[in-house]
C-alpha atoms as a PDB file:
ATOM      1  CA  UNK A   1     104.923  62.786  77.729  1.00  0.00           C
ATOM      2  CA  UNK A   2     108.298  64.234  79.253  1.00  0.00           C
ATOM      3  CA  UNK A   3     109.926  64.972  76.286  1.00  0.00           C
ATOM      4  CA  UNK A   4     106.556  66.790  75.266  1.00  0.00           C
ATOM      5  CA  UNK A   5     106.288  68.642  78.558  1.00  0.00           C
ATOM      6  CA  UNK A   6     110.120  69.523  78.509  1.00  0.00           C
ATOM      7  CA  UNK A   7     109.696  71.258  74.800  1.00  0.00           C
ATOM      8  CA  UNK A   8     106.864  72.995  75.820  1.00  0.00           C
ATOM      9  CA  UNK A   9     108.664  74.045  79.054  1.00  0.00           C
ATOM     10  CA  UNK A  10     111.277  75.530  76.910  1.00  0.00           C
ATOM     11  CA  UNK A  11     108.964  77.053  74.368  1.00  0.00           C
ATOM     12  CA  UNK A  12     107.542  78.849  77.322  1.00  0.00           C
ATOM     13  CA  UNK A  13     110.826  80.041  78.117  1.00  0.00           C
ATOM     14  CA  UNK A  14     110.646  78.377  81.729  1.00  0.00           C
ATOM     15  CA  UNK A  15     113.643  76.939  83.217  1.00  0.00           C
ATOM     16  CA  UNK A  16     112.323  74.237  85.528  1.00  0.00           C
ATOM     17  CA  UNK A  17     113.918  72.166  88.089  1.00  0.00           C
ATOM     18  CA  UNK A  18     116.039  69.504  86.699  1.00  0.00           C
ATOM     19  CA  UNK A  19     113.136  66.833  87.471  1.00  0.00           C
ATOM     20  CA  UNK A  20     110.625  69.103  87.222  1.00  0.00           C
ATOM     21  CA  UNK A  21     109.398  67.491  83.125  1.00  0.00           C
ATOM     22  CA  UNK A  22     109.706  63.667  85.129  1.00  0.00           C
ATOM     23  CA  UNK A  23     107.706  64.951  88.134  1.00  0.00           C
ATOM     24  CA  UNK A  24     104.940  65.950  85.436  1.00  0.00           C
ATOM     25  CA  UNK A  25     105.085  62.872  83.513  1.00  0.00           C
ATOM     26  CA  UNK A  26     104.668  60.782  86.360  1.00  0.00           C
ATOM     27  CA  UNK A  27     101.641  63.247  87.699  1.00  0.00           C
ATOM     28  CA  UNK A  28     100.240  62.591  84.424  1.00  0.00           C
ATOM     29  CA  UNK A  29     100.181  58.954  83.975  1.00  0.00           C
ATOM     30  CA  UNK A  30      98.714  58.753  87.713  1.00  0.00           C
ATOM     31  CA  UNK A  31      96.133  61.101  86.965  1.00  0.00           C
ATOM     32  CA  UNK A  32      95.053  58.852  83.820  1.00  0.00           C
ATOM     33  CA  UNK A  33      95.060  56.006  85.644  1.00  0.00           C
ATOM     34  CA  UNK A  34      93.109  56.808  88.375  1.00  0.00           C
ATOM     35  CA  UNK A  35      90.458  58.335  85.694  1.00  0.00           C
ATOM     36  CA  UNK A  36      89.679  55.191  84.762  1.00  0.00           C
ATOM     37  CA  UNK A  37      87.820  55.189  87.805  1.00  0.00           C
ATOM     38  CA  UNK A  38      87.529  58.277  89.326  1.00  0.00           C
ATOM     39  CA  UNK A  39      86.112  61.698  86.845  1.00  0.00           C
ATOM     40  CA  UNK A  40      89.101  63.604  87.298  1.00  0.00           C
ATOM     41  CA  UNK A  41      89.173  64.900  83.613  1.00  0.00           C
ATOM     42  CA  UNK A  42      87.702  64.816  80.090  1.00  0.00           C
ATOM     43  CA  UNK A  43      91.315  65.362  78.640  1.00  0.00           C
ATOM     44  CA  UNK A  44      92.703  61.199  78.341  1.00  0.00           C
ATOM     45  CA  UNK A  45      95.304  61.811  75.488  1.00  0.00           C
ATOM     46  CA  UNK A  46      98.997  61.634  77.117  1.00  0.00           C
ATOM     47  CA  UNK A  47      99.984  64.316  74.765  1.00  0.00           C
ATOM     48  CA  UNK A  48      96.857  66.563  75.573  1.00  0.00           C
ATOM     49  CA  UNK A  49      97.411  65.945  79.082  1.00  0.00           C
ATOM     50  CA  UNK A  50     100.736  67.833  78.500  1.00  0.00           C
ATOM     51  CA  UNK A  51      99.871  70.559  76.543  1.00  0.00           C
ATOM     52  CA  UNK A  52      96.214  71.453  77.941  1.00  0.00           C
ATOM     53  CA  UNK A  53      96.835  70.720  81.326  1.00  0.00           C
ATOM     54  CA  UNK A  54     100.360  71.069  81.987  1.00  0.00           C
ATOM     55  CA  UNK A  55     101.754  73.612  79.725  1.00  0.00           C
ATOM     56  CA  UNK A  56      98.850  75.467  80.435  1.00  0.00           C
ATOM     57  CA  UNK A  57      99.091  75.407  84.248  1.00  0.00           C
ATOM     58  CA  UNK A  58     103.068  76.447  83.472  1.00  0.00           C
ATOM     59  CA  UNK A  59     101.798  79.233  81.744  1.00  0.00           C
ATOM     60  CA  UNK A  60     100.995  81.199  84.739  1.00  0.00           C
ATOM     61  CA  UNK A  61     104.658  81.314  85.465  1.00  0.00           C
ATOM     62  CA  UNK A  62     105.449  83.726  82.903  1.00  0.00           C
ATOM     63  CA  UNK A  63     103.164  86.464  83.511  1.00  0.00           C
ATOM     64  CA  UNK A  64     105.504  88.097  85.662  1.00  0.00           C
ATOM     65  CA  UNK A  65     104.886  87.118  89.307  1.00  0.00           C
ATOM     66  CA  UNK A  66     107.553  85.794  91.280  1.00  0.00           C
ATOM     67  CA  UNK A  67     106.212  82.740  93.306  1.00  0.00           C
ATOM     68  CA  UNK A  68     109.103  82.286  95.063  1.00  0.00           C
ATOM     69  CA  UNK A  69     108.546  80.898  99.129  1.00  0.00           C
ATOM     70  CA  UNK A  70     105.008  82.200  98.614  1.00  0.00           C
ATOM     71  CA  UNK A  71     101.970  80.837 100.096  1.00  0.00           C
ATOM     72  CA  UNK A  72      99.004  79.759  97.204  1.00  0.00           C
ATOM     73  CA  UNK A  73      95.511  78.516  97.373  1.00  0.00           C
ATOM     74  CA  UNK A  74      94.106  76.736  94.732  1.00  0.00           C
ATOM     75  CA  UNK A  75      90.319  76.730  95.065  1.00  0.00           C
ATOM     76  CA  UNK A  76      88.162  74.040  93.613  1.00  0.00           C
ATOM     77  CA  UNK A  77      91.393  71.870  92.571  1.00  0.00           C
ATOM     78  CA  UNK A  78      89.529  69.322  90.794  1.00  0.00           C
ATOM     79  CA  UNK A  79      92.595  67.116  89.980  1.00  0.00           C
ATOM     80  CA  UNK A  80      95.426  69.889  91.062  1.00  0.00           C
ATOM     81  CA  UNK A  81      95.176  72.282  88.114  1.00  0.00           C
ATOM     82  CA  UNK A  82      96.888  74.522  88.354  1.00  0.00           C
ATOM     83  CA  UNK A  83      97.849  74.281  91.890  1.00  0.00           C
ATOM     84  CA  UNK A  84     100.277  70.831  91.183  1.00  0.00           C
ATOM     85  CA  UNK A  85     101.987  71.902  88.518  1.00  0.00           C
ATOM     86  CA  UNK A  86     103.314  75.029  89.910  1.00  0.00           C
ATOM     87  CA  UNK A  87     104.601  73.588  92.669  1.00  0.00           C
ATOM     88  CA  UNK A  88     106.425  70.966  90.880  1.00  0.00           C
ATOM     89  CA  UNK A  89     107.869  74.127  89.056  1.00  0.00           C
ATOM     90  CA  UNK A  90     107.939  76.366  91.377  1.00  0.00           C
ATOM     91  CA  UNK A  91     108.960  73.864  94.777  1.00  0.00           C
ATOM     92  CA  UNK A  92     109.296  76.743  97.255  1.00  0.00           C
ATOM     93  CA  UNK A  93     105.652  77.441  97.001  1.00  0.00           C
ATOM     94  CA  UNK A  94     103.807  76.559 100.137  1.00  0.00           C
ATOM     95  CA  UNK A  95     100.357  74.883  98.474  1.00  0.00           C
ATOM     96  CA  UNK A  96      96.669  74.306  99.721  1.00  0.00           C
ATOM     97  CA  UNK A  97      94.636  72.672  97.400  1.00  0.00           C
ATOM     98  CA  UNK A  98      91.045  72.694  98.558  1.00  0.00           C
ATOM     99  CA  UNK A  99      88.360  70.904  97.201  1.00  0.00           C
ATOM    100  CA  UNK A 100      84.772  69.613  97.957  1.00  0.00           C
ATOM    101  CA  UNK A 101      84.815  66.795  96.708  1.00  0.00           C
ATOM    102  CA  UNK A 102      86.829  64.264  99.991  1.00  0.00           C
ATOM    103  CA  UNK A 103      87.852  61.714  97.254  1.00  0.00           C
ATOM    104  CA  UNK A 104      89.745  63.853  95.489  1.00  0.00           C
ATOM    105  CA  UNK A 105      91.449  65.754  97.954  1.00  0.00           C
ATOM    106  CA  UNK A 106      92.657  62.224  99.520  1.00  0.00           C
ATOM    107  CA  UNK A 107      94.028  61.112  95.656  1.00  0.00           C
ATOM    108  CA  UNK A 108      95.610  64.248  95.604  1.00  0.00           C
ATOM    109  CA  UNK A 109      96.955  63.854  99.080  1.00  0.00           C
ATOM    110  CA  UNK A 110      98.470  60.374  98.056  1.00  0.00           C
ATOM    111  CA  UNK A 111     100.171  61.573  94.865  1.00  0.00           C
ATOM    112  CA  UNK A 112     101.397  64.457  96.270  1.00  0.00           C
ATOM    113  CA  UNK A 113     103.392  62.065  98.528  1.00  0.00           C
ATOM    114  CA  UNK A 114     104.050  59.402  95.837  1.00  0.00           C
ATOM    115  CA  UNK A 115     105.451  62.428  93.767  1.00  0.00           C
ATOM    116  CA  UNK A 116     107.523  63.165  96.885  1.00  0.00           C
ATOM    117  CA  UNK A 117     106.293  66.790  97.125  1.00  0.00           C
ATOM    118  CA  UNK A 118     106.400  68.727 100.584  1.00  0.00           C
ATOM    119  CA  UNK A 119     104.619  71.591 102.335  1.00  0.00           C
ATOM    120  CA  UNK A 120     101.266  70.974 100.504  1.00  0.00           C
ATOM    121  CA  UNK A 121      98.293  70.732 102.513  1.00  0.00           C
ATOM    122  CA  UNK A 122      95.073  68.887 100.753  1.00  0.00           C
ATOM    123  CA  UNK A 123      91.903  70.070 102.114  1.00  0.00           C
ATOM    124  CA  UNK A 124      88.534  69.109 101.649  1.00  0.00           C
ATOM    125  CA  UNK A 125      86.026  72.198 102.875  1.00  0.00           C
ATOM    126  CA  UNK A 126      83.640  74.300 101.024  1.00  0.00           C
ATOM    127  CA  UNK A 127      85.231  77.239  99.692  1.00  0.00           C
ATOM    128  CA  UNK A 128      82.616  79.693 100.879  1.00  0.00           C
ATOM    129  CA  UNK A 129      82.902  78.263 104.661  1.00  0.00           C
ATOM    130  CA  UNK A 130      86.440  77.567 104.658  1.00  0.00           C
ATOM    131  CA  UNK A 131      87.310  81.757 103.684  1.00  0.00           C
ATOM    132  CA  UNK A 132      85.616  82.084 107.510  1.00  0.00           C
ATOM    133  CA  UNK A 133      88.617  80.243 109.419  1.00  0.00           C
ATOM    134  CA  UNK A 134      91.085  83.012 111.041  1.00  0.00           C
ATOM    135  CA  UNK A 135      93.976  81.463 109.216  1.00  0.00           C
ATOM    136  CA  UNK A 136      93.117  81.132 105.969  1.00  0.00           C
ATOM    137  CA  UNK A 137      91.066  84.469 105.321  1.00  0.00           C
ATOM    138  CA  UNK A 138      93.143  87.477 104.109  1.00  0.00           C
ATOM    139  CA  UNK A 139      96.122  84.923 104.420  1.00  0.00           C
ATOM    140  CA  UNK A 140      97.588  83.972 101.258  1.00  0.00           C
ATOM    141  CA  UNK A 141      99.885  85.231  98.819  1.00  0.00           C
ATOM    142  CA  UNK A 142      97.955  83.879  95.624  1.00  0.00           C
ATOM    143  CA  UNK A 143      94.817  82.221  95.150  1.00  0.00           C
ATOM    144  CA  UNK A 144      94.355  80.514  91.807  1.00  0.00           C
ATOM    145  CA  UNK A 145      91.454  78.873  90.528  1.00  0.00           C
ATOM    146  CA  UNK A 146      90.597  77.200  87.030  1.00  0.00           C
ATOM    147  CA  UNK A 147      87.441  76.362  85.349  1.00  0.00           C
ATOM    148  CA  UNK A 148      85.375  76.215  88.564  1.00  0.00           C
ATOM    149  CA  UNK A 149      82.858  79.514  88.021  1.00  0.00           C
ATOM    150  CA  UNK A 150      81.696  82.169  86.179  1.00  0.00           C
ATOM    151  CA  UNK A 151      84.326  85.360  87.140  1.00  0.00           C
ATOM    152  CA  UNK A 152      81.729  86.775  89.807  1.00  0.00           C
ATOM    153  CA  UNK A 153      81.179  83.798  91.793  1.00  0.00           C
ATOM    154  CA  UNK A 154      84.798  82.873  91.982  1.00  0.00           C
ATOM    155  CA  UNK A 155      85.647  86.530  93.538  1.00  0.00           C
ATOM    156  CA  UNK A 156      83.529  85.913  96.092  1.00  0.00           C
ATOM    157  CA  UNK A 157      84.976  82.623  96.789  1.00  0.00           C
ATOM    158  CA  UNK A 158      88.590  83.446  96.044  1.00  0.00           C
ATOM    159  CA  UNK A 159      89.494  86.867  96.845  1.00  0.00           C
ATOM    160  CA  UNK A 160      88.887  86.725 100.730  1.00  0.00           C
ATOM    161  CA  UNK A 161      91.529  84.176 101.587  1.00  0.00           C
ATOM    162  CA  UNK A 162      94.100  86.894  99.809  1.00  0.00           C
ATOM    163  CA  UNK A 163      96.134  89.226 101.913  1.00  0.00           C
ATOM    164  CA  UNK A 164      96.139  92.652 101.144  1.00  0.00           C
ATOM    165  CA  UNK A 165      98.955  93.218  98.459  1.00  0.00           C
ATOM    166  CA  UNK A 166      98.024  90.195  97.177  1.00  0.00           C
ATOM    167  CA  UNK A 167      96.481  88.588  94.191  1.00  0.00           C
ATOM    168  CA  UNK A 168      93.955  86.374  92.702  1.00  0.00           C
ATOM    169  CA  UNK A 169      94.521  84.819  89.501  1.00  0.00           C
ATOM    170  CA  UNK A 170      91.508  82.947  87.516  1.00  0.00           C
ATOM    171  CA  UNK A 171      92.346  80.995  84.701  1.00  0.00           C
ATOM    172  CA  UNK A 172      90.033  81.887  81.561  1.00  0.00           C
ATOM    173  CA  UNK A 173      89.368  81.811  78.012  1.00  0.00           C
ATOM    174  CA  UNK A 174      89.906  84.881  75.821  1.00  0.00           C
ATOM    175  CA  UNK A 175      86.528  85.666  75.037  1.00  0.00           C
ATOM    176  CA  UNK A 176      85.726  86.719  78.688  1.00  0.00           C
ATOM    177  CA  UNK A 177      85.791  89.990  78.377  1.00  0.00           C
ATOM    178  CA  UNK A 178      82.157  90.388  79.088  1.00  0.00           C
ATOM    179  CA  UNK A 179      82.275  87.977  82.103  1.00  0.00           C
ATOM    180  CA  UNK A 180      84.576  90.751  83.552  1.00  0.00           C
ATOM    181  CA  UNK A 181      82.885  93.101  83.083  1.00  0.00           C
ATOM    182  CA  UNK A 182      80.303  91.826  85.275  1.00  0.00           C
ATOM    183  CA  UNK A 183      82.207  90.532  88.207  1.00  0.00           C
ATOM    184  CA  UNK A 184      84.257  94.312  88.323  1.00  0.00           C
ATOM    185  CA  UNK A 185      81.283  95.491  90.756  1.00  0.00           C
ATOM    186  CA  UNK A 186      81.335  92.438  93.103  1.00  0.00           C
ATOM    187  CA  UNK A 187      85.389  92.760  93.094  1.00  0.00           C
ATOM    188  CA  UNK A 188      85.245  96.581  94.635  1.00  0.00           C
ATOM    189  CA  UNK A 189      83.372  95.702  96.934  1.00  0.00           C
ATOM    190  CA  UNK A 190      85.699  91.932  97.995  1.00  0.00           C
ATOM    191  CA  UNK A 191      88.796  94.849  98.457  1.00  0.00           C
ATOM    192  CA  UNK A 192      90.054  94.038  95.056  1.00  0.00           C
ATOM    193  CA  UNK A 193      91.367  96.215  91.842  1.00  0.00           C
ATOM    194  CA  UNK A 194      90.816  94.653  88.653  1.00  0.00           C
ATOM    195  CA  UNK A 195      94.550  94.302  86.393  1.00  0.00           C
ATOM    196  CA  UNK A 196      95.544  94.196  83.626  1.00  0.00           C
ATOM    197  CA  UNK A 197      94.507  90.143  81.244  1.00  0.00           C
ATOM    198  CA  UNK A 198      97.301  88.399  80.474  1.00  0.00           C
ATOM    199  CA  UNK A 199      96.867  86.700  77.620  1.00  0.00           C
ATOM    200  CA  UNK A 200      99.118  83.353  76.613  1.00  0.00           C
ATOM    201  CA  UNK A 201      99.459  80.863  74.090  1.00  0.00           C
ATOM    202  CA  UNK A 202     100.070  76.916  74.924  1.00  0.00           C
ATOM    203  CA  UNK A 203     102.953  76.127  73.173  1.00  0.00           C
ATOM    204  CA  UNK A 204     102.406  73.933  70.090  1.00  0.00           C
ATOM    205  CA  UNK A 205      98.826  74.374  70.078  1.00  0.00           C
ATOM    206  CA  UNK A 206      97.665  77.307  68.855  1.00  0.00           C
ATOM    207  CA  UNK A 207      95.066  77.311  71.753  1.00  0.00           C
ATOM    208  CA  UNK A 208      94.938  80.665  73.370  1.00  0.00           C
ATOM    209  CA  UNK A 209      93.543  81.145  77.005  1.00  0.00           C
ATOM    210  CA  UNK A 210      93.708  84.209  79.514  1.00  0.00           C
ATOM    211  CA  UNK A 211      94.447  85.102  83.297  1.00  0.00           C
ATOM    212  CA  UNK A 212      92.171  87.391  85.054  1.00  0.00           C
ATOM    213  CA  UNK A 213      94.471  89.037  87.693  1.00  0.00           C
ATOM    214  CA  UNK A 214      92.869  90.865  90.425  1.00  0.00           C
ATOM    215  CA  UNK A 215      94.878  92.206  93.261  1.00  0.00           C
ATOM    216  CA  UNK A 216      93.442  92.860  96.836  1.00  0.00           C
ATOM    217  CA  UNK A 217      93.958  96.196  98.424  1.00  0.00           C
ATOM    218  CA  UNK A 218      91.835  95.986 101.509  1.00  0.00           C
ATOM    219  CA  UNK A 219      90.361  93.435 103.554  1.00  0.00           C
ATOM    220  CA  UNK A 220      87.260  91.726 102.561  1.00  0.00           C
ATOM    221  CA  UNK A 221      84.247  93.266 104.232  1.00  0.00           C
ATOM    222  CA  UNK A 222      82.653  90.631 107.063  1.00  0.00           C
ATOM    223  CA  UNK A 223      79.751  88.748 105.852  1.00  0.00           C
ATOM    224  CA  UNK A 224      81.177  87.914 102.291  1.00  0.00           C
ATOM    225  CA  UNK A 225      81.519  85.389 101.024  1.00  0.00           C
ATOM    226  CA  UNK A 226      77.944  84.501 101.305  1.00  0.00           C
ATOM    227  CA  UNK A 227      76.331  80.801 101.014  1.00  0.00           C
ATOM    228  CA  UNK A 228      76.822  79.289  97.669  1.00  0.00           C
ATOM    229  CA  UNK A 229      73.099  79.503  96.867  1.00  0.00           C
ATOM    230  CA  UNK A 230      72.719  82.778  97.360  1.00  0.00           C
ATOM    231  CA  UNK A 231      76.077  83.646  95.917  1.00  0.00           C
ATOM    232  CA  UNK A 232      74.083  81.769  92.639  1.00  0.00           C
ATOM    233  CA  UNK A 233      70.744  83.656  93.546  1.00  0.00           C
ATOM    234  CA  UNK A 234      71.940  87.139  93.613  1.00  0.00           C
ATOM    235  CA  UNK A 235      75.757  87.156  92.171  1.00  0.00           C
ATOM    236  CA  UNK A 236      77.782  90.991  93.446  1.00  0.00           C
END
């Protein structure tokens, strides 16, 4: 799997740390061991695991931002995609990965520390109540978030922990074009300004996936984001 994830590094014309490909390797074969008994991901291939989770995560390091000693929250983590892999490539990131789920966040807490990773922060909240705390809303640099929602839902939940100036990236297929559509109402009124896609292809794979950027240029109005049901009820 290192060799893999160091070609496809490359390919992406990345320049990682020197033990950045090891770092992965290592994330990888703990994540497929502890999926034996924990759902952490339908992908259970060693070389998958590379290109689909990895190289993909990587991806987002080409589009142009510089992520450089800047402070990212990665809502709904799941198993730390794409939040983990940046910060492997990217160390000087300070991370939150936040999750509902209290099982995962405390795996992800342990092999963050086995993988000898520091100033990321593991938190298990609700999205929707956690964007309420003073210091997380309008706070962070980035938010990211991958496979979680549909586009609308994840504004709500995503864009008010970003600062003004800041952005939200969602991870998404290429055919979303009509899911945009239909979030760009709900993300005028969250204080954001829909960008330009980028669009990316995983090294080696042929598979093609895109990253919704939306930056935030005012603070999100009180009283969002709403309860999840009613988020689900009556989407922006």
């Amino acid at each position: 799997m290192k060799e893999r994830i160091a070609q496809g590094l490359t390919a992406l014309g990345l320049t990682p740390p020197p033990q950045a490909a090891e770092q992965l390797a290592e994330y990888g074969r703990l994540l497929l061991e502890q999926n034996q008994v924990m759902n952490l991901t339908a992908i259970t291939q060693p070389d998958q695991v590379a290109d689909l989770h990895f190289l993909d995560c990587a991806a987002l390091l080409t589009m142009g931002e510089d992520f450089r000693c800047k402070r990212l929250i990665d809502v709904g983590t799941g198993a730390g995609f794409p939040g983990l892999p940046l910060k492997i490539l990217e160390p000087t990131l300070e991370l939150t990965l936040l999750d509902s789920l209290g099982k995962r966040v405390s795996w992800l807490e342990r092999i963050s520390g086995q993988l000898g990773l520091e100033q990321v922060t593991c938190l298990h909240a609700r999205a929707e109540e956690q964007a309420l705390e003073p210091d997380y809303r309008d706070s962070f640099d980035y938010a990211t978030s991958r496979a979680v929602a549909s586009l609308e839902l994840l504004c709500e939940l995503c864009l008010p922990y970003v600062k003004v100036g800041g952005k939200f990236l969602a991870m998404k297929s290429v055919d979303s074009g009509e899911e945009v559509n239909r979030a760009a109402r709900g993300i005028s009124i969250l204080g954001g300004r829909l960008l330009p896609a980028f669009d990316y292809e995983i090294p080696g794979t042929g598979v093609r996936h895109r990253v919704v950027a939306v930056e935030k240029v005012s603070p999100t109005p009180k009283g969002y984001p709403r309860r999840w049901a009613k988020m689900q009820k009556a989407p922006l």
